[in-house]
PDB file of N, CA and C in Angstrom:
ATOM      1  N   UNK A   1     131.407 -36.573 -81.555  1.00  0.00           N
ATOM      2  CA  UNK A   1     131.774 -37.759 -80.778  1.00  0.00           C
ATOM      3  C   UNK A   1     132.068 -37.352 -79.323  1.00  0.00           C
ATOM      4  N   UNK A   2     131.434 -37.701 -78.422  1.00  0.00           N
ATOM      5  CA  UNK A   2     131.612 -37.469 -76.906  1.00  0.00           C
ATOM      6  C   UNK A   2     132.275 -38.063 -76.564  1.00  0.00           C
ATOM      7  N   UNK A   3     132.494 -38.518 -75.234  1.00  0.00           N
ATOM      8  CA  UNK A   3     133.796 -39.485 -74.312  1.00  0.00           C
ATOM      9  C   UNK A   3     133.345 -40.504 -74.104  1.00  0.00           C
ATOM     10  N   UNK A   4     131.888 -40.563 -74.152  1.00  0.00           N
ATOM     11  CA  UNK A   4     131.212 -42.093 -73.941  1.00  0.00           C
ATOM     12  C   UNK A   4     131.703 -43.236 -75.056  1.00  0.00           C
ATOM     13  N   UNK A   5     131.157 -42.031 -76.736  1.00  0.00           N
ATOM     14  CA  UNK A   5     131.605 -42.964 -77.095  1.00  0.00           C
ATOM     15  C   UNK A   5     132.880 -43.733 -77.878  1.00  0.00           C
ATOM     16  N   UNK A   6     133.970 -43.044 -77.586  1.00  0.00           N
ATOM     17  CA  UNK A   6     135.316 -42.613 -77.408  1.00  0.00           C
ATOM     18  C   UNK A   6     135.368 -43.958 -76.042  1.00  0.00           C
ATOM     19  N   UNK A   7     134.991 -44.100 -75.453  1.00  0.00           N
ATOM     20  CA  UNK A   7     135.139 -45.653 -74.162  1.00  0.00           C
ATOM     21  C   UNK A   7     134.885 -46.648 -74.878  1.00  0.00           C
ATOM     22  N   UNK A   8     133.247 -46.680 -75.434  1.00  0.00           N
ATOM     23  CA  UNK A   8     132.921 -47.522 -75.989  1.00  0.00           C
ATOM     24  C   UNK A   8     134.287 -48.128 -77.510  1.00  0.00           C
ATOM     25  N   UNK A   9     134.509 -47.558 -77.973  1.00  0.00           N
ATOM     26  CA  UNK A   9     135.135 -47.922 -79.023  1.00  0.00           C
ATOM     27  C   UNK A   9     136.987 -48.204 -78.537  1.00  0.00           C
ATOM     28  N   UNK A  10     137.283 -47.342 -77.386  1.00  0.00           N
ATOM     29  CA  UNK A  10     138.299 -48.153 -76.922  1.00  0.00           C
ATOM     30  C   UNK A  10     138.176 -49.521 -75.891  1.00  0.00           C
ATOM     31  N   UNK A  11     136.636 -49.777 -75.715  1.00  0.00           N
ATOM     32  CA  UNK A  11     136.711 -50.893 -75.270  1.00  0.00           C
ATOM     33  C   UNK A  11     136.613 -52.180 -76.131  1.00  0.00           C
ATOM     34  N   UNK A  12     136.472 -51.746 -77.480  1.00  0.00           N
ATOM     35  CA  UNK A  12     135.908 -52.637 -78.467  1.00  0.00           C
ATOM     36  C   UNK A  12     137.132 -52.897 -78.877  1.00  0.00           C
ATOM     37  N   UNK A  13     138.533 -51.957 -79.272  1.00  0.00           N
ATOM     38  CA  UNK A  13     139.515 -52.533 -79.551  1.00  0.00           C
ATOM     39  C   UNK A  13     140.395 -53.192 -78.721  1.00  0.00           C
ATOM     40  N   UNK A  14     139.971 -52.928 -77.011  1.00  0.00           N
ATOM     41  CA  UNK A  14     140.921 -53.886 -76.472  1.00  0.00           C
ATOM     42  C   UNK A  14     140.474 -54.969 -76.406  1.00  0.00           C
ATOM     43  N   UNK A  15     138.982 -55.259 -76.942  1.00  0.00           N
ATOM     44  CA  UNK A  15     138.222 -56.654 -76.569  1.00  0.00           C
ATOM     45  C   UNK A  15     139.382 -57.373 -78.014  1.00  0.00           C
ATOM     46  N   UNK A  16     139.208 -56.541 -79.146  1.00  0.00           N
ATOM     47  CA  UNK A  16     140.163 -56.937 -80.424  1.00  0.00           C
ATOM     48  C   UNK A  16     141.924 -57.787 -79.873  1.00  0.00           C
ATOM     49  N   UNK A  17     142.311 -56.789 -79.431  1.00  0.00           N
ATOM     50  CA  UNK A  17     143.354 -56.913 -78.633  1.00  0.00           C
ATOM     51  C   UNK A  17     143.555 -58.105 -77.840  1.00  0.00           C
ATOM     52  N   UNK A  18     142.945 -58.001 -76.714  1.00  0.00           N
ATOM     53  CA  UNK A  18     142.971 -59.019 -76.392  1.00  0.00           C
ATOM     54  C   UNK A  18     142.897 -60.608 -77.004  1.00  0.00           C
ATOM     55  N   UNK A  19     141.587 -60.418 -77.927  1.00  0.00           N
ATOM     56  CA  UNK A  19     141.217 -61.882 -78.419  1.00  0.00           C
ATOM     57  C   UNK A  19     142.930 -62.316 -79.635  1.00  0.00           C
ATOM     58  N   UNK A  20     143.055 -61.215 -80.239  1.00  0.00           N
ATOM     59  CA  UNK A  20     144.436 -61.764 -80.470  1.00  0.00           C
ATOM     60  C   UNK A  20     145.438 -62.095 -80.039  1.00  0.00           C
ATOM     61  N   UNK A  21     145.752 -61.499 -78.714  1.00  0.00           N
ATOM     62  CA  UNK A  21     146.851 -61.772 -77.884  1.00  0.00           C
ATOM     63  C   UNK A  21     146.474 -63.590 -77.480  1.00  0.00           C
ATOM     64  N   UNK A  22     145.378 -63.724 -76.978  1.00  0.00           N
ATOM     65  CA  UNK A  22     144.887 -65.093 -76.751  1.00  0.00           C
ATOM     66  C   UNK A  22     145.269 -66.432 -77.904  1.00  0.00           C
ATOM     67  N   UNK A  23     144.603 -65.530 -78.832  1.00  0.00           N
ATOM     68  CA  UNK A  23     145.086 -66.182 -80.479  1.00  0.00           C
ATOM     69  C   UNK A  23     146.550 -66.789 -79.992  1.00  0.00           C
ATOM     70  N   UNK A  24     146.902 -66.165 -79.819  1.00  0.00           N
ATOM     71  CA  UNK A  24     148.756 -65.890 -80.117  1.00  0.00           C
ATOM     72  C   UNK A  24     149.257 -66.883 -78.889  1.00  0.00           C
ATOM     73  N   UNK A  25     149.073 -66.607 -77.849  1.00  0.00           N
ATOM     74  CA  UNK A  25     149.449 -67.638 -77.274  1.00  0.00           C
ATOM     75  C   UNK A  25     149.043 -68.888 -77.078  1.00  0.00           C
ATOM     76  N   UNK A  26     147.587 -69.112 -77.989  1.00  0.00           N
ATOM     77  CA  UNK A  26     147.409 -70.538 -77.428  1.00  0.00           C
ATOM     78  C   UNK A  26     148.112 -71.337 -78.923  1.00  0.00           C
ATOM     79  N   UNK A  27     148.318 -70.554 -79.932  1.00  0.00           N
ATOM     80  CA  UNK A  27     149.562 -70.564 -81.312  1.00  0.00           C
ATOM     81  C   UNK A  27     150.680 -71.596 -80.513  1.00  0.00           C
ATOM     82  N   UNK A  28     151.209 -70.103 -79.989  1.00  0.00           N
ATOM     83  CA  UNK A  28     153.108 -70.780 -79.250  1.00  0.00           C
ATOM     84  C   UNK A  28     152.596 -71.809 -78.439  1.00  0.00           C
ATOM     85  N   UNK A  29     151.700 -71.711 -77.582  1.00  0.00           N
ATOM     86  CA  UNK A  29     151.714 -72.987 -76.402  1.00  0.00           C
ATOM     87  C   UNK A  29     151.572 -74.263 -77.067  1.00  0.00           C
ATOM     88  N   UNK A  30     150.934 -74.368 -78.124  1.00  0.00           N
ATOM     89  CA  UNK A  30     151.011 -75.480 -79.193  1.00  0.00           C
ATOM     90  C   UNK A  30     152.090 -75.874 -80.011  1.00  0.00           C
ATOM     91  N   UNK A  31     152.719 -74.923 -80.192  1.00  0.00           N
ATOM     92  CA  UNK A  31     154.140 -75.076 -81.317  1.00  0.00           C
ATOM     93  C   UNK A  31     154.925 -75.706 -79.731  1.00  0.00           C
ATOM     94  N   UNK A  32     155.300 -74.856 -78.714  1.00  0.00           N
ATOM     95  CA  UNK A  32     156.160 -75.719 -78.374  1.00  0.00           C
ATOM     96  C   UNK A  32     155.739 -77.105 -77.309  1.00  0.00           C
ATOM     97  N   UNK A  33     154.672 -77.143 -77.685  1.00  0.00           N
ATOM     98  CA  UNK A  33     154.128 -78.663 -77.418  1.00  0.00           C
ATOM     99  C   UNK A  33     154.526 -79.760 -77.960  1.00  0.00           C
ATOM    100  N   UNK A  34     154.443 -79.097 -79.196  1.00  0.00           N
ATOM    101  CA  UNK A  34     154.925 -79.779 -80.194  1.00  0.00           C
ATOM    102  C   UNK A  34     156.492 -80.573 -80.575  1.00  0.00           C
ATOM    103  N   UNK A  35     157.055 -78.851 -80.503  1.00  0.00           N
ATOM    104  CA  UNK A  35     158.757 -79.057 -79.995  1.00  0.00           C
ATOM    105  C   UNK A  35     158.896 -80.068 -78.910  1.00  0.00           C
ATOM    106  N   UNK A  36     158.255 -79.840 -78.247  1.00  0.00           N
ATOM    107  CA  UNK A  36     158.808 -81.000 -76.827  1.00  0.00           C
ATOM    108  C   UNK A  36     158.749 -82.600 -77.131  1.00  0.00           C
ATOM    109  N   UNK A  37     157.425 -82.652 -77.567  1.00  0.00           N
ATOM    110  CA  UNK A  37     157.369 -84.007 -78.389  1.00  0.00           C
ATOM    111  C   UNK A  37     158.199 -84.534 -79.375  1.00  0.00           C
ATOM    112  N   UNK A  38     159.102 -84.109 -80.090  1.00  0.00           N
ATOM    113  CA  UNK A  38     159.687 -83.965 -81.090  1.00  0.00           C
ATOM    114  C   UNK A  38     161.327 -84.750 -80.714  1.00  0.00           C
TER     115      UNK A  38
END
């Protein structure tokens, strides 16, 4: 395994990363949407 693809695969888990972090907040931004309405 070289460094290339050692990039490649840490770019694949921050793409992971990221898309969950996204997950996650558009989660809470809805819950307390919700709360507010409430």
């Amino acid at each position: 395994m070289n460094i290339f693809d050692k990039r490649i695969l840490l770019l694949k888990n921050l793409s992971k990363f990221k898309a969950k972090l996204i997950l996650l907040l558009t989660t809470q931004t809805k819950t307390i949407r919700s709360i507010k309405t409430f």
